[in-house]
C-alpha atoms as a PDB file:
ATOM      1  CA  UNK A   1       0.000   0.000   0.000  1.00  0.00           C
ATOM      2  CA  UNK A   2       2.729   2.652   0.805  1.00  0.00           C
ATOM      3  CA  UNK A   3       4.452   1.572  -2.503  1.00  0.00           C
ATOM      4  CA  UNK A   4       1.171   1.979  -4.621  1.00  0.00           C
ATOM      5  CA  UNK A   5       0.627   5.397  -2.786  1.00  0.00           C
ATOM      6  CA  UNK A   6       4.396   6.702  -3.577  1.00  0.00           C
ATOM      7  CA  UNK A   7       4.132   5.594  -7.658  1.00  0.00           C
ATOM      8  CA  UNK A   8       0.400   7.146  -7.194  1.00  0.00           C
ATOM      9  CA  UNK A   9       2.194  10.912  -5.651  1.00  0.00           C
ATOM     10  CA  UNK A  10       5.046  11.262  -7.613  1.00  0.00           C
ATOM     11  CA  UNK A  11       2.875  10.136 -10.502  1.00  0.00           C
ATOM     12  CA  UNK A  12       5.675   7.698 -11.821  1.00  0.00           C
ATOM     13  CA  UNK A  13       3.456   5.146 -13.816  1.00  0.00           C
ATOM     14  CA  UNK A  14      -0.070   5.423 -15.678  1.00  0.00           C
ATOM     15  CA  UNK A  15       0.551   1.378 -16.028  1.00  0.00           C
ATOM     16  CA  UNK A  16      -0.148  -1.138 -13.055  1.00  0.00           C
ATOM     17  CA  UNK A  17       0.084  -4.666 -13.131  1.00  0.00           C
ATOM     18  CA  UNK A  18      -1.673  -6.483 -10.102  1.00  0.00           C
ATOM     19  CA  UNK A  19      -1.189 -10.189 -10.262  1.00  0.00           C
ATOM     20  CA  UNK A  20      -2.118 -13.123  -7.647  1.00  0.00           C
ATOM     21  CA  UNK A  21      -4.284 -15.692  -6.936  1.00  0.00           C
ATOM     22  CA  UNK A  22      -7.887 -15.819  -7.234  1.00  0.00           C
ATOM     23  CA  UNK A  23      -9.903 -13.846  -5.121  1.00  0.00           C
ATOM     24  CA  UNK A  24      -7.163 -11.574  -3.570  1.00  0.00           C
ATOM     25  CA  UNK A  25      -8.803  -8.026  -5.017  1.00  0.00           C
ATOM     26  CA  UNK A  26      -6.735  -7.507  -7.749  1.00  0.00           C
ATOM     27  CA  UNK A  27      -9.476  -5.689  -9.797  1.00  0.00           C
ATOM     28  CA  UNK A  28     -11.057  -4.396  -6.608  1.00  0.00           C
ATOM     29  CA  UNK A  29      -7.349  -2.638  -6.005  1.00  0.00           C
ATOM     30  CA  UNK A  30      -7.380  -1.471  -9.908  1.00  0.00           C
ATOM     31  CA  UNK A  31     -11.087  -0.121  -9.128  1.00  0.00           C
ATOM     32  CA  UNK A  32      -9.328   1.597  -6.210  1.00  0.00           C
ATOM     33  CA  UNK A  33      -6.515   3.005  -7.821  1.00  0.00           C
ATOM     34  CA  UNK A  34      -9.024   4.148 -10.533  1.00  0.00           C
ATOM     35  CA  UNK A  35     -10.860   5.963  -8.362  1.00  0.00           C
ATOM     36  CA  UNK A  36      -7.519   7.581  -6.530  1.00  0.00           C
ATOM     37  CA  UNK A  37      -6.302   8.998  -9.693  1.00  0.00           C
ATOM     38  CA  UNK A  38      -9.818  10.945 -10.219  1.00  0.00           C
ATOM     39  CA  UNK A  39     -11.871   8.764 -12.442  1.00  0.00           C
ATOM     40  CA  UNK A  40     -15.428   8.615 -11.821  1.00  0.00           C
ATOM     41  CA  UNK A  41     -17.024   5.800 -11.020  1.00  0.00           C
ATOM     42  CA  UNK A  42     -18.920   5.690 -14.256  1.00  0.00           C
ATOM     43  CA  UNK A  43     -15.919   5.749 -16.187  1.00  0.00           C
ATOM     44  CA  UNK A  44     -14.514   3.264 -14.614  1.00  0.00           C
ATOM     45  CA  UNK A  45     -17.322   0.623 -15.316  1.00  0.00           C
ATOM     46  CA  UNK A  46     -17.130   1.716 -19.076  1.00  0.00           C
ATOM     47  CA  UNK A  47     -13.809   1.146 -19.162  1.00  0.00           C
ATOM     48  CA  UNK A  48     -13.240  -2.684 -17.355  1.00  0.00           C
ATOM     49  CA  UNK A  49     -12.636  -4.699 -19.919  1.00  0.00           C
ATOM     50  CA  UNK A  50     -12.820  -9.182 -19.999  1.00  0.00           C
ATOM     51  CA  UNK A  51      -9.539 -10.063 -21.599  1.00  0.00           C
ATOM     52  CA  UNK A  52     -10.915 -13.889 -21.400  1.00  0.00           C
ATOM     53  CA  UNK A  53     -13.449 -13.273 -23.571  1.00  0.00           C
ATOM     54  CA  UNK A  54     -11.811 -10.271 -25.705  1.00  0.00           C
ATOM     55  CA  UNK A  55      -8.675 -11.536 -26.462  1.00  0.00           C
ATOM     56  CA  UNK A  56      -7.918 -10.061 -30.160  1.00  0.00           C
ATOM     57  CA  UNK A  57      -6.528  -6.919 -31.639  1.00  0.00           C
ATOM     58  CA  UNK A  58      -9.973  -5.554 -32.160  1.00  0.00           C
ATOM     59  CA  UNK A  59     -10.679  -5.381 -28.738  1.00  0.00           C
ATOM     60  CA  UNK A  60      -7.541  -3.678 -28.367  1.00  0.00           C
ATOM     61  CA  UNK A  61      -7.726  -1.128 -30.977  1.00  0.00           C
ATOM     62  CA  UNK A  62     -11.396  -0.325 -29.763  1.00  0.00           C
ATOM     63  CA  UNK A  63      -9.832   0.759 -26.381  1.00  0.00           C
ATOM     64  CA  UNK A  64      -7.297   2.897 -27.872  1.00  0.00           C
ATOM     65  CA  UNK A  65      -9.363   4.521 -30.217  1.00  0.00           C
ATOM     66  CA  UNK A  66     -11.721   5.241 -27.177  1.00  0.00           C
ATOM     67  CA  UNK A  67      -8.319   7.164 -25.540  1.00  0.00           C
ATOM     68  CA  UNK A  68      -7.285   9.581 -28.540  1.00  0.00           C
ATOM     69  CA  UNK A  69     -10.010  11.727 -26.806  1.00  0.00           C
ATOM     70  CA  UNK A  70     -10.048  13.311 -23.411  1.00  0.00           C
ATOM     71  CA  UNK A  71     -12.893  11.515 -21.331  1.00  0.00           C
ATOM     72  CA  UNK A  72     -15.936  14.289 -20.983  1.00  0.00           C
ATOM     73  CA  UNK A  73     -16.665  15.241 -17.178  1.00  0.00           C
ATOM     74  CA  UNK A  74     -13.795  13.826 -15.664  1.00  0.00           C
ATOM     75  CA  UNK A  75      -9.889  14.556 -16.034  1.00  0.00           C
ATOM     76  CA  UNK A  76      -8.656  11.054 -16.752  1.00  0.00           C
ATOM     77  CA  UNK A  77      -9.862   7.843 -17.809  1.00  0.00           C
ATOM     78  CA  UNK A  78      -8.800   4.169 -16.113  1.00  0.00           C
ATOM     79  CA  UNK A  79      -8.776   1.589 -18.891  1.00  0.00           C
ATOM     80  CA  UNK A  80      -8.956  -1.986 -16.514  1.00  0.00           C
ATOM     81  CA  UNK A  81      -8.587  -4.890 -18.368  1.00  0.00           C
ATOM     82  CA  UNK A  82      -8.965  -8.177 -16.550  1.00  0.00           C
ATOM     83  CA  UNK A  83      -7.381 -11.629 -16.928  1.00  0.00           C
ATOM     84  CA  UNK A  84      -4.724  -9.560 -19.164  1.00  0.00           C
ATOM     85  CA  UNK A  85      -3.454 -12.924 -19.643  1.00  0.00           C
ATOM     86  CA  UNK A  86      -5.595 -14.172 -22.160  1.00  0.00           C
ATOM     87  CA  UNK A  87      -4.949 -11.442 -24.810  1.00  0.00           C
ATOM     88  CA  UNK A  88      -3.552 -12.439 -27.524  1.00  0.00           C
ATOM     89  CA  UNK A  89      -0.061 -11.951 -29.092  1.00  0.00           C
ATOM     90  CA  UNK A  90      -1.382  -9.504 -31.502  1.00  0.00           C
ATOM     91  CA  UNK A  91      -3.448  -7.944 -29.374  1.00  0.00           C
ATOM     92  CA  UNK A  92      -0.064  -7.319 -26.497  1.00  0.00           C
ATOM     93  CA  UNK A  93       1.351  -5.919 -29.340  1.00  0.00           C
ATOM     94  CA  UNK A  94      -0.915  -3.328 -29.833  1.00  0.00           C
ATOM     95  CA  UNK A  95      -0.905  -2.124 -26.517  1.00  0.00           C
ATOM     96  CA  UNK A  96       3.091  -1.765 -25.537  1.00  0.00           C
ATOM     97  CA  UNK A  97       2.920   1.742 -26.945  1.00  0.00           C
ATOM     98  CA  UNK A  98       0.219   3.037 -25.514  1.00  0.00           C
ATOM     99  CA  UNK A  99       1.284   1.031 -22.130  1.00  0.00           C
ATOM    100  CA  UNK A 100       4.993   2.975 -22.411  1.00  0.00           C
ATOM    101  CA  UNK A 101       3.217   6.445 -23.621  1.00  0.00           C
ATOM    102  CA  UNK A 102      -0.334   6.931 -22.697  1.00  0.00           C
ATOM    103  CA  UNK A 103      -1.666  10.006 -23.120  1.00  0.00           C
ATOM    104  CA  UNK A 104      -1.828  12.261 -19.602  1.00  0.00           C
ATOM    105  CA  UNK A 105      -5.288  11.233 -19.423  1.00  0.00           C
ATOM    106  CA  UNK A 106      -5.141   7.726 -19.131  1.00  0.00           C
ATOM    107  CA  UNK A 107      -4.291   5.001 -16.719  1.00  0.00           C
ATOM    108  CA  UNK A 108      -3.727   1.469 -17.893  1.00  0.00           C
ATOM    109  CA  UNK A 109      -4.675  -1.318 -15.100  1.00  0.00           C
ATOM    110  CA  UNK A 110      -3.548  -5.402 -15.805  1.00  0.00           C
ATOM    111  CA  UNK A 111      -4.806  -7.703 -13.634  1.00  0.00           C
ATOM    112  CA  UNK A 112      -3.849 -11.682 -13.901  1.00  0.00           C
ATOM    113  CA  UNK A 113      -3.736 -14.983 -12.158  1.00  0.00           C
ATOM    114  CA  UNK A 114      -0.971 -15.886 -14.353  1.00  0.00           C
ATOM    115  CA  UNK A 115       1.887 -13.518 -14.757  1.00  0.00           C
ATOM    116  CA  UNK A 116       4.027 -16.012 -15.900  1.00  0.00           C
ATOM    117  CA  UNK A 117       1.990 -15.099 -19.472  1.00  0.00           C
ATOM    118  CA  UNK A 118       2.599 -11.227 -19.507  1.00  0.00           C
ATOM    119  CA  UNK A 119       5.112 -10.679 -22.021  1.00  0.00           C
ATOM    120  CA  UNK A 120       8.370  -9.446 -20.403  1.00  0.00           C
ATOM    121  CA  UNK A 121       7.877  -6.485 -22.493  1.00  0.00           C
ATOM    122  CA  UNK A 122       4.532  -5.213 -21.141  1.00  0.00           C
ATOM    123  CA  UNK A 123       5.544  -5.995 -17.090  1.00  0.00           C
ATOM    124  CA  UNK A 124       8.682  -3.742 -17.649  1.00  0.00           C
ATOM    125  CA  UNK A 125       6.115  -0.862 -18.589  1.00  0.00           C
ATOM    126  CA  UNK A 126       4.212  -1.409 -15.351  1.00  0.00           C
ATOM    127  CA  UNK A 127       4.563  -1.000 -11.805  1.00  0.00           C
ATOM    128  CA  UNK A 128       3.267  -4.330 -10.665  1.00  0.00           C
ATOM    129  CA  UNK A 129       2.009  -4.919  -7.051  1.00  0.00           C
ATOM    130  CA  UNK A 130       1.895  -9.547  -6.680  1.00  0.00           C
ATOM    131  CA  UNK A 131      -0.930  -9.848  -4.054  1.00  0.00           C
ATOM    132  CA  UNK A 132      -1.143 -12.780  -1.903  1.00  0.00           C
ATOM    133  CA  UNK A 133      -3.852 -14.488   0.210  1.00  0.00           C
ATOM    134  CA  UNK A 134      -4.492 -13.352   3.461  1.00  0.00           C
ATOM    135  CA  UNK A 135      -3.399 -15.904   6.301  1.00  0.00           C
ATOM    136  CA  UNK A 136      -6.407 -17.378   8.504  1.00  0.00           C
ATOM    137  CA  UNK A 137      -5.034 -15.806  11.848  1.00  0.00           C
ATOM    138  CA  UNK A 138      -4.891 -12.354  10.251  1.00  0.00           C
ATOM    139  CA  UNK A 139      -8.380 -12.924   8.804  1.00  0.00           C
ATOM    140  CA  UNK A 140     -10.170 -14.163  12.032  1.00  0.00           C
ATOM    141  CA  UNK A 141      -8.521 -10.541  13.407  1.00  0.00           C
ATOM    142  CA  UNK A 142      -9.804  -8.738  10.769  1.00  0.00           C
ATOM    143  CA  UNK A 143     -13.454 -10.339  11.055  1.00  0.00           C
ATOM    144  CA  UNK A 144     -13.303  -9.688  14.600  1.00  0.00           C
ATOM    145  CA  UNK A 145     -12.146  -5.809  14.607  1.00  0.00           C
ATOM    146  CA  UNK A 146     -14.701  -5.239  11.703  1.00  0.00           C
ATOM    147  CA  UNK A 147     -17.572  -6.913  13.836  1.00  0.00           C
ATOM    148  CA  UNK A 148     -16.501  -4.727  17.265  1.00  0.00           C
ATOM    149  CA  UNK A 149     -15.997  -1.756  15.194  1.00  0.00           C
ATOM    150  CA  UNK A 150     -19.723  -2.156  13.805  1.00  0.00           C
ATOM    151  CA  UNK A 151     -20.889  -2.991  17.213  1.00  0.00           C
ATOM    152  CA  UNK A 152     -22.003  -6.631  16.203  1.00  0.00           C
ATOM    153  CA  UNK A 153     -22.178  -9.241  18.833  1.00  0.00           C
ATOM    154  CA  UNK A 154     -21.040 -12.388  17.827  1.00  0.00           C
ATOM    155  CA  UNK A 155     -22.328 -14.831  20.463  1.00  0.00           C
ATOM    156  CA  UNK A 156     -20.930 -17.621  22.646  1.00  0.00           C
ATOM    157  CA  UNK A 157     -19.689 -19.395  19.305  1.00  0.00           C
ATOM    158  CA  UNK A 158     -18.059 -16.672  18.427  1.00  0.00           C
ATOM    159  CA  UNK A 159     -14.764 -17.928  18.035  1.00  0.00           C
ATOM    160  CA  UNK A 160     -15.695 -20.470  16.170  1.00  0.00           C
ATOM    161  CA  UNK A 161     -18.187 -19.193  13.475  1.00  0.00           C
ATOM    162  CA  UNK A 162     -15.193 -16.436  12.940  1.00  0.00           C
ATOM    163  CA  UNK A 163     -12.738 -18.985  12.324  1.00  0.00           C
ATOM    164  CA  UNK A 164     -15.218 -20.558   9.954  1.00  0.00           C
ATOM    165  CA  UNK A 165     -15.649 -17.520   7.888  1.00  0.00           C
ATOM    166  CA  UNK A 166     -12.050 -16.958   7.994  1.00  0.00           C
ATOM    167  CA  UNK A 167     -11.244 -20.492   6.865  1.00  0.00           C
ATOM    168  CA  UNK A 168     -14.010 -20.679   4.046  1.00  0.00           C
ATOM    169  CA  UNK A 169     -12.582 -17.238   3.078  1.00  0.00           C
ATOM    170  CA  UNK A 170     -10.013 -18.734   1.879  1.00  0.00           C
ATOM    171  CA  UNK A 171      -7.461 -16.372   2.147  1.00  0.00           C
END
């Protein structure tokens, strides 16, 4: 978080990589970040894209044609694309430029499960945060401080229905 906030001041990188498993908020966090750079929520929506089932150049070209214009009632424009993975070789191609240049308006967010299959050339335009899954003793914590800070009385099982939440969590 301190890292993200630092590239996110000095204004370092419009590109962001977020990998880890499944689950661990990676387009939640790119949905942050959009918002912390001043894109409306609106925008954002409009511009999450589903790499897994747009994987071609098309899809590509669409979102960069989309970017040659300022976005209209907000000052930038967060272009999210999800399970980055899947797109194809063609289609990475047609994005290192704009990944390495975009214009002042835009913000370029990856997110993957598998960043073993991000070309080299597209994570060394990035500034890539790996999540990981939250351990089950920091969960049951976090479950527990949430439900005192909401005033929410958990019972005499309270230990453990929390440590079945935490555990079914997953991480």
């Amino acid at each position: 978080v301190r890292s993200l906030r630092q590239v996110l001041a000095r204004k370092s990188s419009r590109a962001f990589l977020f990998t880890g498993p499944s689950g661990t908020g990676k387009t939640t966090l790119a949905r942050i970040v959009a918002r912390m750079v001043g894109c409306s929520p609106t925008e954002i929506r409009a511009g999450e894209h589903d790499a897994a089932t747009n994987t071609g150049i098309d899809a590509m070209r669409a979102i960069q044609a989309v970017l040659e214009y300022r976005p209209i009632g907000g000052a930038v424009r967060a272009i999210i694309i999800d399970e980055c993975h899947a797109l194809s070789k063609q289609a990475w191609q047609s994005v290192l430029k704009a990944l390495e240049e975009p214009p002042p308006w835009a913000y370029w967010m990856l997110c993957t499960t598998e960043p073993a299959r991000v070309p080299t050339t597209a994570v060394t335009r990035c500034a890539h945060y790996a999540l990981k899954l939250v351990p089950q003793p920091v969960l049951v914590e976090l479950i527990e401080r949430v439900a005192a800070a909401e005033k929410i009385r958990l019972g005499d099982d309270a230990g453990r229905v929390v440590g079945l939440c935490a555990r079914e969590a997953g991480g």
